[in-house]
N, C-alpha and C. Protein backbone atom coordinates (compact mmCIF):
# COMPACT_ATOMS: atom_id res chain seq x y z
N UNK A 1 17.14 6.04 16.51
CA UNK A 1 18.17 5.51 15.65
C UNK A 1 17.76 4.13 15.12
N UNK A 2 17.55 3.48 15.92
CA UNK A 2 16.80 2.05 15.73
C UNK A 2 15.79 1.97 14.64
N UNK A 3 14.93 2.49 14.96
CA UNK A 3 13.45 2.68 14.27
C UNK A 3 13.79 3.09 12.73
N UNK A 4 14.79 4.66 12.71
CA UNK A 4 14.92 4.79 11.53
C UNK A 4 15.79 3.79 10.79
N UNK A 5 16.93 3.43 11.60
CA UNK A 5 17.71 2.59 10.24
C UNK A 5 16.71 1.48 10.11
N UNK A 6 15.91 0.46 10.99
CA UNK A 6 15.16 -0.24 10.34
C UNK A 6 13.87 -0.02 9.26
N UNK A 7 13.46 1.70 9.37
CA UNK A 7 13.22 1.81 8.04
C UNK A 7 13.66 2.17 7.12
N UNK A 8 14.69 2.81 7.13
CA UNK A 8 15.83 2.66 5.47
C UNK A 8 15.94 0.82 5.45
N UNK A 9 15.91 -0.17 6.34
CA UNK A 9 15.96 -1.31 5.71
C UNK A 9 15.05 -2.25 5.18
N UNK A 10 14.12 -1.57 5.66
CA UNK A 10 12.41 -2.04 4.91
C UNK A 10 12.36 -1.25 3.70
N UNK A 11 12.77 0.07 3.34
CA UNK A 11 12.74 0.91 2.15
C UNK A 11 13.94 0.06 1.19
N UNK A 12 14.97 0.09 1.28
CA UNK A 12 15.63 -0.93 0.52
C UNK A 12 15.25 -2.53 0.26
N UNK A 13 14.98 -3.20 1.10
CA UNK A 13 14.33 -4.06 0.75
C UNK A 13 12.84 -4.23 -0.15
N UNK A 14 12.38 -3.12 -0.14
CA UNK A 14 11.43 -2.93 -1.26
C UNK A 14 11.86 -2.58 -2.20
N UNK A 15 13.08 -1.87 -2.55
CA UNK A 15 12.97 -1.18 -4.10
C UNK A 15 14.56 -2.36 -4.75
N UNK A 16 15.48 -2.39 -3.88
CA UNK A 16 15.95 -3.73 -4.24
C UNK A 16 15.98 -5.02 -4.39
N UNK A 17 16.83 -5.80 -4.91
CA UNK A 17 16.58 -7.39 -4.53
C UNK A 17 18.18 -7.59 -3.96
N UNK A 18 17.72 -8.16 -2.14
CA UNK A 18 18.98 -8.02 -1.31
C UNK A 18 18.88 -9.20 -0.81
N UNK A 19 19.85 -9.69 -1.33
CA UNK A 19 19.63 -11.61 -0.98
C UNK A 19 20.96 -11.64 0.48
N UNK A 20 21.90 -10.31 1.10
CA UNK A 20 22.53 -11.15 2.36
C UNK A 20 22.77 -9.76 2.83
N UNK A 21 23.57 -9.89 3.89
CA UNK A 21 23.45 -9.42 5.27
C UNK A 21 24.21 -8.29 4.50
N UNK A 22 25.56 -8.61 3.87
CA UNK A 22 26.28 -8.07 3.64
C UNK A 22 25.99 -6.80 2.09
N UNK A 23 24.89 -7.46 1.22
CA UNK A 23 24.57 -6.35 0.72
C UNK A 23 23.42 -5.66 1.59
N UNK A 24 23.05 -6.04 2.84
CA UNK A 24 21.80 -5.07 2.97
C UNK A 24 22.42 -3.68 3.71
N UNK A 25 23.90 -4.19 4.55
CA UNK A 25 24.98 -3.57 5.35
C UNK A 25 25.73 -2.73 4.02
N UNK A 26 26.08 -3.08 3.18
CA UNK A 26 26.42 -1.83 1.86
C UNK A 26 25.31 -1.10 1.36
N UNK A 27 24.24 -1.63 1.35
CA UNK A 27 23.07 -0.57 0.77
C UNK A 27 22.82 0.51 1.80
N UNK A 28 22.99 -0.27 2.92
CA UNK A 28 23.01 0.85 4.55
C UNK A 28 23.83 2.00 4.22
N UNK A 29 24.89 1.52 4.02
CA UNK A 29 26.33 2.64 4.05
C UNK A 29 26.07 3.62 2.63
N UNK A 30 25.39 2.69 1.53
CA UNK A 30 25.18 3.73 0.72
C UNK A 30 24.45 5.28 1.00
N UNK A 31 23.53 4.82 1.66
CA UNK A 31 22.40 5.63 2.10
C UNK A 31 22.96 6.62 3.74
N UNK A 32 24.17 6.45 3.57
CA UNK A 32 24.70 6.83 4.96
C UNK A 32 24.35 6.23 6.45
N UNK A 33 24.14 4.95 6.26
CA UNK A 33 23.56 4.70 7.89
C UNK A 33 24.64 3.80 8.24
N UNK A 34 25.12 4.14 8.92
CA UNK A 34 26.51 2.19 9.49
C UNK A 34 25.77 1.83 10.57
N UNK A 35 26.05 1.09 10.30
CA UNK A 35 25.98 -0.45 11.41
C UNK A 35 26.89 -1.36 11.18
N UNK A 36 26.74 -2.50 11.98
CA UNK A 36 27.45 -3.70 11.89
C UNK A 36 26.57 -5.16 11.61
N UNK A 37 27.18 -5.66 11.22
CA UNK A 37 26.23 -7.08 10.98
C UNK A 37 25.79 -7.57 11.83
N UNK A 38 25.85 -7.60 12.93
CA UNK A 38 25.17 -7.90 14.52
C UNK A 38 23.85 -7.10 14.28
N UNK A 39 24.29 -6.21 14.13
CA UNK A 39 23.11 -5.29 14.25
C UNK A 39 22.12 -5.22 13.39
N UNK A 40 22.19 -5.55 12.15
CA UNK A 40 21.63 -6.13 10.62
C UNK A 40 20.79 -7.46 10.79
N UNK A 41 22.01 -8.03 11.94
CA UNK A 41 21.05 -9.45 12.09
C UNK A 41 19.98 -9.17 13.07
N UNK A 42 19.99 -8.47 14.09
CA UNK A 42 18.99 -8.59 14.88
C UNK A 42 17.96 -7.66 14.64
N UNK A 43 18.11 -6.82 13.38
CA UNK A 43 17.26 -5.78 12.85
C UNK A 43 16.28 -7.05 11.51
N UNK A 44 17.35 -8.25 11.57
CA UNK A 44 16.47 -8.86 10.72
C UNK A 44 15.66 -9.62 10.75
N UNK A 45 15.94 -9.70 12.67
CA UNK A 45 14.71 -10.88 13.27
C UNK A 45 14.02 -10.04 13.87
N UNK A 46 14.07 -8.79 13.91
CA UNK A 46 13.00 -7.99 14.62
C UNK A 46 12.15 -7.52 13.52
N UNK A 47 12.30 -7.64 12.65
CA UNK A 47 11.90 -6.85 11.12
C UNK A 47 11.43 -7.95 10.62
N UNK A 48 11.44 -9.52 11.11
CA UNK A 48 10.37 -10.52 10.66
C UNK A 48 10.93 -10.66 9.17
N UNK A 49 11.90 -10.45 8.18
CA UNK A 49 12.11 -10.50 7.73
C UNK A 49 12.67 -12.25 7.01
N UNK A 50 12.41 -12.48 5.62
CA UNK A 50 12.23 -13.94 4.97
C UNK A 50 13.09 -14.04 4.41
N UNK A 51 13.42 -14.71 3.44
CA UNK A 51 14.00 -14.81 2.14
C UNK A 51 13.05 -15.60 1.07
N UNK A 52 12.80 -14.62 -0.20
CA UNK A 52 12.03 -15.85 -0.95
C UNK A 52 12.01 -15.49 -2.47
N UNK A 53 12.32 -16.43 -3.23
CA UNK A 53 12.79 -16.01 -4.27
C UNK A 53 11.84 -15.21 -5.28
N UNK A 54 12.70 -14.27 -5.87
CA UNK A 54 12.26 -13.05 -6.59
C UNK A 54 11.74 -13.56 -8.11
N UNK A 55 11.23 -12.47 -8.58
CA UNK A 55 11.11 -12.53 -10.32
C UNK A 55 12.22 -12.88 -10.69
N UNK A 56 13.63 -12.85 -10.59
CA UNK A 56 14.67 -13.17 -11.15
C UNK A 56 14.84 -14.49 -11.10
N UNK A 57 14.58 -15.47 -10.37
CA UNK A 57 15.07 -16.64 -9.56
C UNK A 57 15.74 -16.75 -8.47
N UNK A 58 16.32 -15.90 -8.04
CA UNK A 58 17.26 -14.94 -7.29
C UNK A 58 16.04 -15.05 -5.34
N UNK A 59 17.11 -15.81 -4.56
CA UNK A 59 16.39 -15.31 -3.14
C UNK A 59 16.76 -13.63 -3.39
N UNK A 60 15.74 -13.83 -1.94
CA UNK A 60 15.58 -11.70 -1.95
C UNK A 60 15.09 -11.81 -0.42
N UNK A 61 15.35 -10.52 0.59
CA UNK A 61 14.69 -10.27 1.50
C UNK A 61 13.31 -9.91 1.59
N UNK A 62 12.30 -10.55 2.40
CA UNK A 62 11.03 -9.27 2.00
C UNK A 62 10.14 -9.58 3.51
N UNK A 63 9.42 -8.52 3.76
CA UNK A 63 9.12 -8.70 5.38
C UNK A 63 7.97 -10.02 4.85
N UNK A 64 7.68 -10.65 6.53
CA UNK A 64 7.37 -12.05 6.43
C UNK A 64 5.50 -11.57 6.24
N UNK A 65 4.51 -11.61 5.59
CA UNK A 65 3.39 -11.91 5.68
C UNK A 65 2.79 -10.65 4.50
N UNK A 66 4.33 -10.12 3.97
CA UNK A 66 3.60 -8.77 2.86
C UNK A 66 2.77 -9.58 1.73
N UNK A 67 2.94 -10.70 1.13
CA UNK A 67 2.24 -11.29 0.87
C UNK A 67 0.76 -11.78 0.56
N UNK A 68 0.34 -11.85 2.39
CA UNK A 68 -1.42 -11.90 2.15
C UNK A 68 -1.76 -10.44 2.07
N UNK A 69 -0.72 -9.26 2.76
CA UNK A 69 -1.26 -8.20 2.57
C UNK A 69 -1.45 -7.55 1.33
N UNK A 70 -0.57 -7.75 0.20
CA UNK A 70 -0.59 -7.67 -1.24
C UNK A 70 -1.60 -8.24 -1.85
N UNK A 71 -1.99 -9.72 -1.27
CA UNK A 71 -3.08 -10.38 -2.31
C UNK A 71 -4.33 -9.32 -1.85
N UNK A 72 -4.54 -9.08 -0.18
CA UNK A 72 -5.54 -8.63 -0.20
C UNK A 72 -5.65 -7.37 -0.69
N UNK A 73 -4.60 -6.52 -1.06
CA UNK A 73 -4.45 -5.37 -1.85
C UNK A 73 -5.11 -5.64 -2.88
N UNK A 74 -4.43 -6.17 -3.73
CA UNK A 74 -5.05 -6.69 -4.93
C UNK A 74 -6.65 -6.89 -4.99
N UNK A 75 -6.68 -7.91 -4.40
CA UNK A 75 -8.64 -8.24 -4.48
C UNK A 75 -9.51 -6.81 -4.22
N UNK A 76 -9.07 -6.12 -3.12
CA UNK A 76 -9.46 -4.78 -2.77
C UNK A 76 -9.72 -3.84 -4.76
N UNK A 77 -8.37 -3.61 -5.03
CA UNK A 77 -7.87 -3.13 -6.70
C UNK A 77 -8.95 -3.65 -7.29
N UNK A 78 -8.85 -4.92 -7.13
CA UNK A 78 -9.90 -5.88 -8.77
C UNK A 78 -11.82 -5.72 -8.09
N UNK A 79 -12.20 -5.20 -7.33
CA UNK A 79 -13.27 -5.42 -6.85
C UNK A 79 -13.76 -3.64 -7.16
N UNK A 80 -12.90 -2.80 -6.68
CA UNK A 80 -12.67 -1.65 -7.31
C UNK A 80 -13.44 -1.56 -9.07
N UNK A 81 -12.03 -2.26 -9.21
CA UNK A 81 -11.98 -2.03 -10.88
C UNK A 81 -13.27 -2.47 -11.49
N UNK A 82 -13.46 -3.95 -11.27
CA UNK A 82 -14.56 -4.85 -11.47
C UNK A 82 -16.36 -3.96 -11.13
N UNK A 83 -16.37 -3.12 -10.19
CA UNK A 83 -17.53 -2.96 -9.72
C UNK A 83 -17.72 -1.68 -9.96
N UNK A 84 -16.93 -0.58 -9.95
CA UNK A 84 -16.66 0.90 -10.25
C UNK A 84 -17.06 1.17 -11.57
N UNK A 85 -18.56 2.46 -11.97
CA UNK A 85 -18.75 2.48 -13.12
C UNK A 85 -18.03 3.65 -13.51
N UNK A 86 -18.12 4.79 -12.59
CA UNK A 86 -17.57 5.90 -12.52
C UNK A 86 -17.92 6.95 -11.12
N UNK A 87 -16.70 8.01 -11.22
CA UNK A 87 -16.21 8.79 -9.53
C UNK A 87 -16.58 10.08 -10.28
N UNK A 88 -16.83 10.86 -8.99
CA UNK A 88 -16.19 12.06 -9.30
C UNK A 88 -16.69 13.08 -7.96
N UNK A 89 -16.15 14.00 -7.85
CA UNK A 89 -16.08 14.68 -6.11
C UNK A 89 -16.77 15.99 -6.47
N UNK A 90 -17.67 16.69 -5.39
CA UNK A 90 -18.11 17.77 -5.25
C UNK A 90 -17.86 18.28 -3.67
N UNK A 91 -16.81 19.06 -3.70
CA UNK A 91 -16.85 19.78 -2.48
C UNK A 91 -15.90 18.28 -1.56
N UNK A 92 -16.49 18.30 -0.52
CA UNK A 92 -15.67 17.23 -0.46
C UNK A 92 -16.64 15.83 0.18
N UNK A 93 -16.95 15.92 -0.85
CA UNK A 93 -17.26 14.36 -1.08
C UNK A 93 -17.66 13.77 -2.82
N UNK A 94 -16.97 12.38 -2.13
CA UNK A 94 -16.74 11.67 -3.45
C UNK A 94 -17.82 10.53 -3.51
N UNK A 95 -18.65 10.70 -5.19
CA UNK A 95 -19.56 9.91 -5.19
C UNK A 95 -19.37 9.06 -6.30
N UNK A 96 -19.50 7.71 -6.16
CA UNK A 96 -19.27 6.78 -6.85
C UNK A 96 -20.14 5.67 -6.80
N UNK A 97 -20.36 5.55 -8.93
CA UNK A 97 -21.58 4.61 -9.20
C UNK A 97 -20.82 3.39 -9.67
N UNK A 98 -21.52 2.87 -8.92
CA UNK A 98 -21.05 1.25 -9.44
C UNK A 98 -22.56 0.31 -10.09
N UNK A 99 -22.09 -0.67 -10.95
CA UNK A 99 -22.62 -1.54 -10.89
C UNK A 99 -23.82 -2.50 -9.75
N UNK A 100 -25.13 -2.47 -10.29
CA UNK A 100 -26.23 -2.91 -9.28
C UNK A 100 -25.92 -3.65 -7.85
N UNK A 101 -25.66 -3.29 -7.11
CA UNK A 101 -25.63 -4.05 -5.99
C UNK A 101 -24.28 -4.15 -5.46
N UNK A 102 -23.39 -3.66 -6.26
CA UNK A 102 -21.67 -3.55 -5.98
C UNK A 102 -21.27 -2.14 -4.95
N UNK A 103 -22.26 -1.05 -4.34
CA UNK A 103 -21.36 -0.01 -4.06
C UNK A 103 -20.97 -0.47 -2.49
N UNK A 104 -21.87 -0.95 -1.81
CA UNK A 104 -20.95 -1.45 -0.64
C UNK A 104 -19.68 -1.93 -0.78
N UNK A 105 -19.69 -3.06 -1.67
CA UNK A 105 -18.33 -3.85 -1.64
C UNK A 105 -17.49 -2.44 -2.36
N UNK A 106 -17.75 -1.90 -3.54
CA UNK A 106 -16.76 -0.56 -3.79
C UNK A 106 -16.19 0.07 -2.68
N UNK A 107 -16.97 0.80 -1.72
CA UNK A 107 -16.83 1.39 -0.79
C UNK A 107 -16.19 1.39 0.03
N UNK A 108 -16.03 -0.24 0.07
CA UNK A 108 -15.63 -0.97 1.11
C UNK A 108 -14.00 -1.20 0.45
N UNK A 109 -13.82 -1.13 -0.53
CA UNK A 109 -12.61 -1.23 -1.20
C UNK A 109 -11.78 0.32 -0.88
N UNK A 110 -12.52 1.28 -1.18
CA UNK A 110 -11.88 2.71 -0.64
C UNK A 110 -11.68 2.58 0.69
N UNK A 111 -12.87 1.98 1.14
CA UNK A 111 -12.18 2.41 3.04
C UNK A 111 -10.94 1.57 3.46
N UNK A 112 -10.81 0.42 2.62
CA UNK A 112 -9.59 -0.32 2.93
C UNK A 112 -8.36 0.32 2.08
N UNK A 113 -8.38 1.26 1.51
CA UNK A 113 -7.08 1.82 1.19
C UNK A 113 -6.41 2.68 2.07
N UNK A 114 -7.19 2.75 2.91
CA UNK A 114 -6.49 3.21 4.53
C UNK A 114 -6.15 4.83 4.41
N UNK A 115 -6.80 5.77 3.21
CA UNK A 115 -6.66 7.15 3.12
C UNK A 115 -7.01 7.83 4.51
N UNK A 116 -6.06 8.77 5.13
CA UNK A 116 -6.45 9.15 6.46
C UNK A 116 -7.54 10.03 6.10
N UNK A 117 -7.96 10.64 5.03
CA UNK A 117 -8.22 12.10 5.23
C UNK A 117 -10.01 11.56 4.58
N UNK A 118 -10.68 9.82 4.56
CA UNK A 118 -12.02 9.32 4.09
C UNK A 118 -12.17 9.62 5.81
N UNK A 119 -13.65 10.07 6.06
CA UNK A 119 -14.03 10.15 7.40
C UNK A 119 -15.16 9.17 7.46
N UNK A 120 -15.80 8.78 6.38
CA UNK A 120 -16.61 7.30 6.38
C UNK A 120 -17.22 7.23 4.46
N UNK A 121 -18.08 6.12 4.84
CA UNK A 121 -18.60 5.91 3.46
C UNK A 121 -20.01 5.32 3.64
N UNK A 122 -21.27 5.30 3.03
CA UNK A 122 -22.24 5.35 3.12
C UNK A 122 -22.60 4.74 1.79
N UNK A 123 -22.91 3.74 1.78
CA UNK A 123 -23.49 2.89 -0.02
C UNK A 123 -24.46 2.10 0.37
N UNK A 124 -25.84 2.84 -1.18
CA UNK A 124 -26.66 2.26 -1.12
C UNK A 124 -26.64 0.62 -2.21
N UNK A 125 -27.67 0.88 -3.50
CA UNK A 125 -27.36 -0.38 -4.27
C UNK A 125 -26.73 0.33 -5.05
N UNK A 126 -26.29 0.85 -5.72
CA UNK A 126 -25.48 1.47 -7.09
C UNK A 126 -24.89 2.57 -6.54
N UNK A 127 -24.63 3.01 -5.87
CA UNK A 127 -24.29 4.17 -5.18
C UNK A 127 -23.65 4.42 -3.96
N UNK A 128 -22.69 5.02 -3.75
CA UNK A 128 -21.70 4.97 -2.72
C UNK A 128 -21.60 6.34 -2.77
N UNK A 129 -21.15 7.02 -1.52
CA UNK A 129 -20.74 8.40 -0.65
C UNK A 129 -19.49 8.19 0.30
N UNK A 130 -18.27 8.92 -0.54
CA UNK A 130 -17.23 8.80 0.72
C UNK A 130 -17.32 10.12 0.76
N UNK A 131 -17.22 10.57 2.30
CA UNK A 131 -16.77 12.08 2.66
C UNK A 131 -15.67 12.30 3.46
N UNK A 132 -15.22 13.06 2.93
CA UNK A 132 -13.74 13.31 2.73
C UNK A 132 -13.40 14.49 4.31
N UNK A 133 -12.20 14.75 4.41
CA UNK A 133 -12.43 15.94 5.29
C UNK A 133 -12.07 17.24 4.51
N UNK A 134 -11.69 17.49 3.15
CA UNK A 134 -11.94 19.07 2.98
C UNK A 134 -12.44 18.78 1.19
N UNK A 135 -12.22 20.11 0.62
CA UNK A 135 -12.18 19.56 -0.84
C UNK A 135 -11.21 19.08 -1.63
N UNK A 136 -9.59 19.76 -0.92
CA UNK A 136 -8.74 19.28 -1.62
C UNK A 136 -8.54 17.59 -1.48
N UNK A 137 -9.02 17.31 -0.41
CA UNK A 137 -8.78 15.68 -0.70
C UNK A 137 -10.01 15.12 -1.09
N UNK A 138 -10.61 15.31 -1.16
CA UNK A 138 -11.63 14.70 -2.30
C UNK A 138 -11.11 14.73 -3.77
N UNK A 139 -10.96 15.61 -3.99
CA UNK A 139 -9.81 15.82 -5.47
C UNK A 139 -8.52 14.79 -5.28
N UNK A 140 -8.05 14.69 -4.10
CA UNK A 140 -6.88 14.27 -4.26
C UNK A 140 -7.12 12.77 -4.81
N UNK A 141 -7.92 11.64 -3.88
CA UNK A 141 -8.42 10.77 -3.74
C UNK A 141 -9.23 10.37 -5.38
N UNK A 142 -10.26 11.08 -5.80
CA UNK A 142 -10.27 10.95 -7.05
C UNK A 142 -9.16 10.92 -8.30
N UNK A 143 -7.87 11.86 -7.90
CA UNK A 143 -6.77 11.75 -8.61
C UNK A 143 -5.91 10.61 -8.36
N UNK A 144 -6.48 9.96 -7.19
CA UNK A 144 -5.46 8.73 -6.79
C UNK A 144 -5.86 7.50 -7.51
N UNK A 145 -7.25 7.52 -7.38
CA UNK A 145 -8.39 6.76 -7.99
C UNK A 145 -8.20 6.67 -9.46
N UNK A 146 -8.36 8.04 -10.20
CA UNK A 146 -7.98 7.81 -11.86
C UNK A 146 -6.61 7.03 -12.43
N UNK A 147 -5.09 7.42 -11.54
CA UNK A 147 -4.08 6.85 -11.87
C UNK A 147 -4.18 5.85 -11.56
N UNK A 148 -4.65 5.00 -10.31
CA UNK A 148 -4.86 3.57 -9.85
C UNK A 148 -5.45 2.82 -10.82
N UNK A 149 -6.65 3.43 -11.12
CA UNK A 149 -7.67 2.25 -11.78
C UNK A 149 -8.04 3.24 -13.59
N UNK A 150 -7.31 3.48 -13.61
CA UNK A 150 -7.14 4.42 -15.51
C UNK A 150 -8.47 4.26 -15.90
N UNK A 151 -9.70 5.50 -15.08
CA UNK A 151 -10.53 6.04 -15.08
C UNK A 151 -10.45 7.18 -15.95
């Protein structure tokens, strides 16, 4: 019970902007979960949860350190983008040319997207090997890859 309502309150806190106790306790009830504000509060110090103001100007809830994990998302994305000449999968593995001397760091950008189903990656200087565990996710992963980085 615990576990889940604190993730309906990490899921709302991502797709809304919930600046108090009391809308995060109505967004609860929207979604069918009650609680009480006791319980909101101590779901909000266990949940590490901040306040810091949004694109709007507007405080907002958001867990405490998503932050460096976003920037390092990002750099991961732009190192991708930046170094990636072009993908594409046979069977199941996905081979990808990058730019002279970039496929480690590429590679190294896929393995940090944390896909369960990469079983390792292998890059030489222009050239990188992720192997996948079947074919459909090699496909998949390349399809994740084209919408991510508009390949």
């Amino acid at each position: 019970m615990k576990s889940s309502r604190q993730s309906v309150i990490l899921d709302i806190i991502s797709r809304e902007s919930i600046s108090t106790q009391g809308q995060l306790l109505d967004a609860l009830k929207a979604r069918g979960v009650a609680s009480t504000q006791a319980t909101v509060s101590r779901d909000i110090k266990e949940l590490r949860l901040v306040k810091e103001i949004g694109p709007d100007g507007e405080y907002r809830y958001t867990q405490a350190g998503q932050d460096e994990a976003s920037d390092e998302a990002r750099r991961m994305e732009e190192i991708f983008r930046e170094g990636c000449v072009s993908f594409d999968h046979a069977l199941h593995t996905v081979v990808i040319k990058t730019l002279p001397g970039l496929a480690s760091a590429v590679c190294g950008a896929v393995d940090a997207m944390g896909e369960d189903a990469v079983l390792g990656s292998v890059a030489g200087d222009d050239t990188g090997i992720i192997v996948m565990r079947n074919a459909a996710a090699a496909e998949r992963l390349c399809t994740q890859l084209r919408r991510a980085y508009h390949r």
